[in-house]
Protein backbone atom coordinates (compact mmCIF):
# COMPACT_ATOMS: atom_id res chain seq x y z
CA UNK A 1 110.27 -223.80 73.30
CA UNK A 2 106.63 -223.74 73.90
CA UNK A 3 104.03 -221.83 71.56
CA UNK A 4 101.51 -219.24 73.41
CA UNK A 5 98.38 -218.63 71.84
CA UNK A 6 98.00 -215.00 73.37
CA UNK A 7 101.35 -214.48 71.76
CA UNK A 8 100.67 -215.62 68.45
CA UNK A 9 97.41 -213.81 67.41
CA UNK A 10 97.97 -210.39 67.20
CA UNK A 11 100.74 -211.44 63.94
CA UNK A 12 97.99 -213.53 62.48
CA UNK A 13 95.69 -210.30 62.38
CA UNK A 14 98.60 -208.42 60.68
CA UNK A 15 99.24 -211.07 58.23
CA UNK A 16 94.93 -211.65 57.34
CA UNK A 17 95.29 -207.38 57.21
CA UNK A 18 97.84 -207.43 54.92
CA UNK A 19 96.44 -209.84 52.90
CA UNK A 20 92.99 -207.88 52.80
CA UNK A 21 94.84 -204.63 51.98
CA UNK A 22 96.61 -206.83 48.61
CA UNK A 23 93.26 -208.25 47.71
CA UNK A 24 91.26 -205.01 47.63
CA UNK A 25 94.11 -203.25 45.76
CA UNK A 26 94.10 -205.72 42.61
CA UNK A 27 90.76 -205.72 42.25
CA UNK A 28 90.75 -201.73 41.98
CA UNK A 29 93.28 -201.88 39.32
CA UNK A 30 90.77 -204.64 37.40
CA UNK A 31 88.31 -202.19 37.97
CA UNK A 32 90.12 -199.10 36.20
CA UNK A 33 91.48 -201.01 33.33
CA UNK A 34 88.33 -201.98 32.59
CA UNK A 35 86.84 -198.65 32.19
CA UNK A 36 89.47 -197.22 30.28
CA UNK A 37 89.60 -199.52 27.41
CA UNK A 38 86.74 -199.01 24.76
CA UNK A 39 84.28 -201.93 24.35
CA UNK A 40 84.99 -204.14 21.50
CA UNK A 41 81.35 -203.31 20.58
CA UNK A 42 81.62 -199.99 19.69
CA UNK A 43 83.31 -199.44 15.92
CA UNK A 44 86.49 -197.44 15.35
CA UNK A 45 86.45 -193.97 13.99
CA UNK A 46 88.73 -195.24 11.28
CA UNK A 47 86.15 -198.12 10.20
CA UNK A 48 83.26 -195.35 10.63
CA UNK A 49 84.99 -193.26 8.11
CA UNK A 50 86.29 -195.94 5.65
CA UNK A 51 82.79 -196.90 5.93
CA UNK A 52 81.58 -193.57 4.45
CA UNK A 53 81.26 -193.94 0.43
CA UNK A 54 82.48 -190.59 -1.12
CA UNK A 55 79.79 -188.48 -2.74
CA UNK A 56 80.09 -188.89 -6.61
CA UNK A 57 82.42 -185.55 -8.19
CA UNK A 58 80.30 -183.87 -11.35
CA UNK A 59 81.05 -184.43 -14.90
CA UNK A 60 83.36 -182.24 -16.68
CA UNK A 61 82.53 -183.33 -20.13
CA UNK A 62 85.64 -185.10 -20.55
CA UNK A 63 87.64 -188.12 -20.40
CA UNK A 64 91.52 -188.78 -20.10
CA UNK A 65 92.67 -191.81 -21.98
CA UNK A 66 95.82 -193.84 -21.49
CA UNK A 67 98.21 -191.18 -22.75
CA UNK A 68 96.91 -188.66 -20.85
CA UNK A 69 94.93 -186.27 -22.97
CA UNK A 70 91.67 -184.85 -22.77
CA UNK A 71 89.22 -185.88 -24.91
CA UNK A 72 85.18 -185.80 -25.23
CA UNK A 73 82.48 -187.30 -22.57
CA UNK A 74 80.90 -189.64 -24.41
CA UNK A 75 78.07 -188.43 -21.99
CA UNK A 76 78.44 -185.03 -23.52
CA UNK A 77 75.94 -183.78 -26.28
CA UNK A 78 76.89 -183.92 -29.61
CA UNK A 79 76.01 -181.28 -31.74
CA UNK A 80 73.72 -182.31 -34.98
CA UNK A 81 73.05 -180.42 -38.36
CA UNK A 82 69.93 -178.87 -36.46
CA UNK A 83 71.58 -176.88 -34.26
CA UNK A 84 74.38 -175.63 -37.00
CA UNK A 85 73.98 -171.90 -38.52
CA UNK A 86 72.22 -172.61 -42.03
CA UNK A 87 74.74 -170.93 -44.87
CA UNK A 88 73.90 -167.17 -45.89
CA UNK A 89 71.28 -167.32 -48.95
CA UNK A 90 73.34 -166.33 -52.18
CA UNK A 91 73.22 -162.58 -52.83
CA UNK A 92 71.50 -161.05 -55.21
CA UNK A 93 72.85 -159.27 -58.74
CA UNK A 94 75.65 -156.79 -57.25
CA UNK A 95 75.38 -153.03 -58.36
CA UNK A 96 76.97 -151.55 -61.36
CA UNK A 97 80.22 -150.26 -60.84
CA UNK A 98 81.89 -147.49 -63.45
CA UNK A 99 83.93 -150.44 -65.03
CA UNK A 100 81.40 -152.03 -66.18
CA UNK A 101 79.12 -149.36 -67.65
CA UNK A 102 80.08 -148.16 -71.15
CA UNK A 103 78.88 -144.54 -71.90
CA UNK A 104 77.16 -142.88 -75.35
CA UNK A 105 76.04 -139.39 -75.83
CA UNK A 106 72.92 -139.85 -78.80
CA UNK A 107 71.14 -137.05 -80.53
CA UNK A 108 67.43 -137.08 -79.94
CA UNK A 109 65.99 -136.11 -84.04
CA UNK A 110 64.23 -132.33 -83.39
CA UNK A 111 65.55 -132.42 -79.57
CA UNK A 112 67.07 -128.70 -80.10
CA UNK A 113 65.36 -125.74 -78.68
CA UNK A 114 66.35 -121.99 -78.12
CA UNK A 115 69.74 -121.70 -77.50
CA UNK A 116 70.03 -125.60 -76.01
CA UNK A 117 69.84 -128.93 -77.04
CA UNK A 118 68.34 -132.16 -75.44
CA UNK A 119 70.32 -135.52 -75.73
CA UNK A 120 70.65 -138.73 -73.91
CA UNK A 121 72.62 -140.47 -71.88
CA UNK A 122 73.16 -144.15 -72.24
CA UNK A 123 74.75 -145.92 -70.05
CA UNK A 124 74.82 -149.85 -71.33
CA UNK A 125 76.23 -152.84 -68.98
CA UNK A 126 79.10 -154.14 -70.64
CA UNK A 127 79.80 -157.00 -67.92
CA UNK A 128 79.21 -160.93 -68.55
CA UNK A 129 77.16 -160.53 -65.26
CA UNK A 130 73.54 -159.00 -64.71
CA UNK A 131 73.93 -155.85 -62.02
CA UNK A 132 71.86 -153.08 -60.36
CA UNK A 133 71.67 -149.53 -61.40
CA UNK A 134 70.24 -146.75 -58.45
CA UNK A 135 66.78 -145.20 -60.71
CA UNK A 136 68.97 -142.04 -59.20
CA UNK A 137 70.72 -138.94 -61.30
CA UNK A 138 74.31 -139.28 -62.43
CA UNK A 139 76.71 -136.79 -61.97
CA UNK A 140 77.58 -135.62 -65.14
CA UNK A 141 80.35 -132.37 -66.30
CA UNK A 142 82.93 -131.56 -68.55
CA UNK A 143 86.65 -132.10 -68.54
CA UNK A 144 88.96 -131.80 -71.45
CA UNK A 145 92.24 -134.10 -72.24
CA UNK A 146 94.75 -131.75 -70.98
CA UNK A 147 93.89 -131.41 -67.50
CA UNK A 148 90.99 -134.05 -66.77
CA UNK A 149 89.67 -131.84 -64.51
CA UNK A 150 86.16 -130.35 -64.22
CA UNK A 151 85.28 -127.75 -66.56
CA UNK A 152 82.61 -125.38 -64.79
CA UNK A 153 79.67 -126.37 -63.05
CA UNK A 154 78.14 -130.03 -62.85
CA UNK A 155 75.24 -131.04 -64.26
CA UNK A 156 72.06 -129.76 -62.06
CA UNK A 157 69.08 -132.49 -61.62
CA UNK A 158 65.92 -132.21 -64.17
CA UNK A 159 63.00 -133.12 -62.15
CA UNK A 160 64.34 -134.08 -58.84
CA UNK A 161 61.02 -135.13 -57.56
CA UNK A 162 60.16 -137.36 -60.84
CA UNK A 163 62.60 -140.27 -59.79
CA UNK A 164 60.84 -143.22 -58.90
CA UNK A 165 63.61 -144.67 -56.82
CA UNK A 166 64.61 -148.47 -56.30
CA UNK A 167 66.62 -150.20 -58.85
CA UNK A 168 67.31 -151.48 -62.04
CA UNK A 169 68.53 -154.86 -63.32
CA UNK A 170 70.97 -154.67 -66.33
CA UNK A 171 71.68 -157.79 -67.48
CA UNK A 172 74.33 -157.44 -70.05
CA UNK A 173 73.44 -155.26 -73.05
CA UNK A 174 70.74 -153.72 -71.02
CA UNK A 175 70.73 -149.89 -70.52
CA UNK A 176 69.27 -147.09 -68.21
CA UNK A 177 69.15 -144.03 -70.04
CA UNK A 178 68.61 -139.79 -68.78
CA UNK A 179 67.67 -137.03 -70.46
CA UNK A 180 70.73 -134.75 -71.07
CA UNK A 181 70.28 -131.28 -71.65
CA UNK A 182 72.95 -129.02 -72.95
CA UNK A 183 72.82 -124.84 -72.66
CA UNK A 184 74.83 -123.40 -75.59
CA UNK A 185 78.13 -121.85 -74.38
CA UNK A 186 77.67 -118.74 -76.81
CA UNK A 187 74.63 -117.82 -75.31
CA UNK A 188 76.56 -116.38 -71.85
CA UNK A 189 79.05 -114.22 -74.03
CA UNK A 190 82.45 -113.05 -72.29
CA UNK A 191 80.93 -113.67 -69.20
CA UNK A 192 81.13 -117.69 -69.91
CA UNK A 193 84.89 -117.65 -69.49
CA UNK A 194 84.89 -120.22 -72.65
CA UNK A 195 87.00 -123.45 -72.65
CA UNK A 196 87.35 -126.09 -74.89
CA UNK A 197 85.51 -129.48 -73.61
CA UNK A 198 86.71 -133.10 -75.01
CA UNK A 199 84.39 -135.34 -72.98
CA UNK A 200 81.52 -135.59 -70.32
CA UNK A 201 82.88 -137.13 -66.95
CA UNK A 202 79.81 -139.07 -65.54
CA UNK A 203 79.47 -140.45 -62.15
CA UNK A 204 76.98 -143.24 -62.14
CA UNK A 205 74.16 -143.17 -59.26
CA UNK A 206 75.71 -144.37 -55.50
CA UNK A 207 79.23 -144.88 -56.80
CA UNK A 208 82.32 -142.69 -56.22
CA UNK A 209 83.80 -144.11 -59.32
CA UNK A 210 83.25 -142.75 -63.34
CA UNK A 211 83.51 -143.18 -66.98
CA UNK A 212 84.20 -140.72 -69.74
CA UNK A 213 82.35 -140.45 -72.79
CA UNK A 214 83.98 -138.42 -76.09
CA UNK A 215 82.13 -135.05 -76.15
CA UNK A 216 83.53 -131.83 -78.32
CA UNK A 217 81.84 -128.76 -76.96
CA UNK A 218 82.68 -125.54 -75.75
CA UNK A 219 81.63 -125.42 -72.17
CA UNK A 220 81.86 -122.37 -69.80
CA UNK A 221 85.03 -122.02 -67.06
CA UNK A 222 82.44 -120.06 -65.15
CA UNK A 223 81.05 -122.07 -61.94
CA UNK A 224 78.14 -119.59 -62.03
CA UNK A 225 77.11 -120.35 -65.14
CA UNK A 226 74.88 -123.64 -65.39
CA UNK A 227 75.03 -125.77 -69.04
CA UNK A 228 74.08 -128.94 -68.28
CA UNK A 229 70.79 -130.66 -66.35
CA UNK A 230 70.53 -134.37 -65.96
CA UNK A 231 67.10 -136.47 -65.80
CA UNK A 232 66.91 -139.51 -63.61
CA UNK A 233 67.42 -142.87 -64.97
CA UNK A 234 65.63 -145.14 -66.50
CA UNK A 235 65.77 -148.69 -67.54
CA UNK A 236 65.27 -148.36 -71.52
């Protein structure tokens, strides 16, 4: 059988097309791969981030240890004795209560006028401690055993504006005294309302407290009718 060249060309163009066609098509898909994978130059958002040191979280002030449990900063400030509340400076003498005052009624020698009598109160601290007594009036009035109950009207103030205020220190065995005036009973007849007196109930100056001092007298039931007037105290 003998080969024709006219015959044989137009298959050699389809098989050089063909191969043209193959060639073109795997260097496309080079091409696209290519472009779609990331360069091995550019860094990973994964090592970008690792890369990233965290930002440094603030101090509380404390410290766990190995068990677990809080305990101080050693960055924290200590406090010192500087910055500590200095103790309160010791007090001075406290005042005089009632209990530990002892009462005394004394005569004063040529103290009697018309129809009264001046006396004085003493009122002595009996404590083991010094204490304060108000330069104030005492309340002062009459009570008898049976009752203990006021007999009459208290004691009105004798030169209210004379009191010169402030304290007194009694250290023990030291005394304020007042100047005690007494209005005889007899003087008021019927209208007195008479009754039997056994002591003087005094109140001493600031306290709600008192002490009774033995005092036999006839006093007057009648609220209207004023006996006694109490001066302020002084330190004797």
């Amino acid at each position: 059988m003998s080969f024709s060249p006219s015959k044989s060309w137009p298959l050699t163009a389809a098989v050089l097309g063909a191969a043209l066609v193959v060639s073109g098509c795997a260097s496309d898909g080079e091409e696209t791969a290519s472009s779609a994978s990331p360069s091995s130059s550019s860094p990973s958002p994964s090592a970008a981030s690792a890369s990233e040191s965290p930002e440094a979280a603030p101090s509380t002030g404390t410290s766990t240890d190995e068990t677990g449990n809080a305990s101080p900063d050693s960055s924290a400030p200590v406090p010192t004795a500087g910055n500590s509340a200095d103790p309160a400076s010791p007090a001075g003498p406290r005042a005089c209560a009632a209990a530990d005052l002892a009462g005394e009624i004394e005569d004063n020698i040529g103290g009697g006028a018309a129809g009264s009598v001046y006396r004085t109160l003493v009122l002595t601290n009996v404590s083991s401690t010094p204490c304060t007594s108000a330069a104030g009036f005492p309340g002062v009035s009459y009570v008898d055993d049976t009752s203990n109950e006021q007999i009459g009207a208290a004691a009105v103030r004798s030169g209210e504006n004379s009191s010169p205020g402030g304290v007194f220190v009694l250290e023990p065995g030291q005394s304020v005294v007042g100047e005690l005036k007494e209005t005889r009973a007899e003087n008021y007849g019927e209208r007195c309302e008479p009754h039997q007196a056994t002591k003087l109930l005094v109140y001493p100056p600031e306290d709600l407290e008192s002490l009774a001092i033995p005092h036999d007298v006839l006093a007057c039931e009648n609220p209207n009718v004023e006996l006694l007037s109490i001066g302020a105290l002084q330190k004797r």
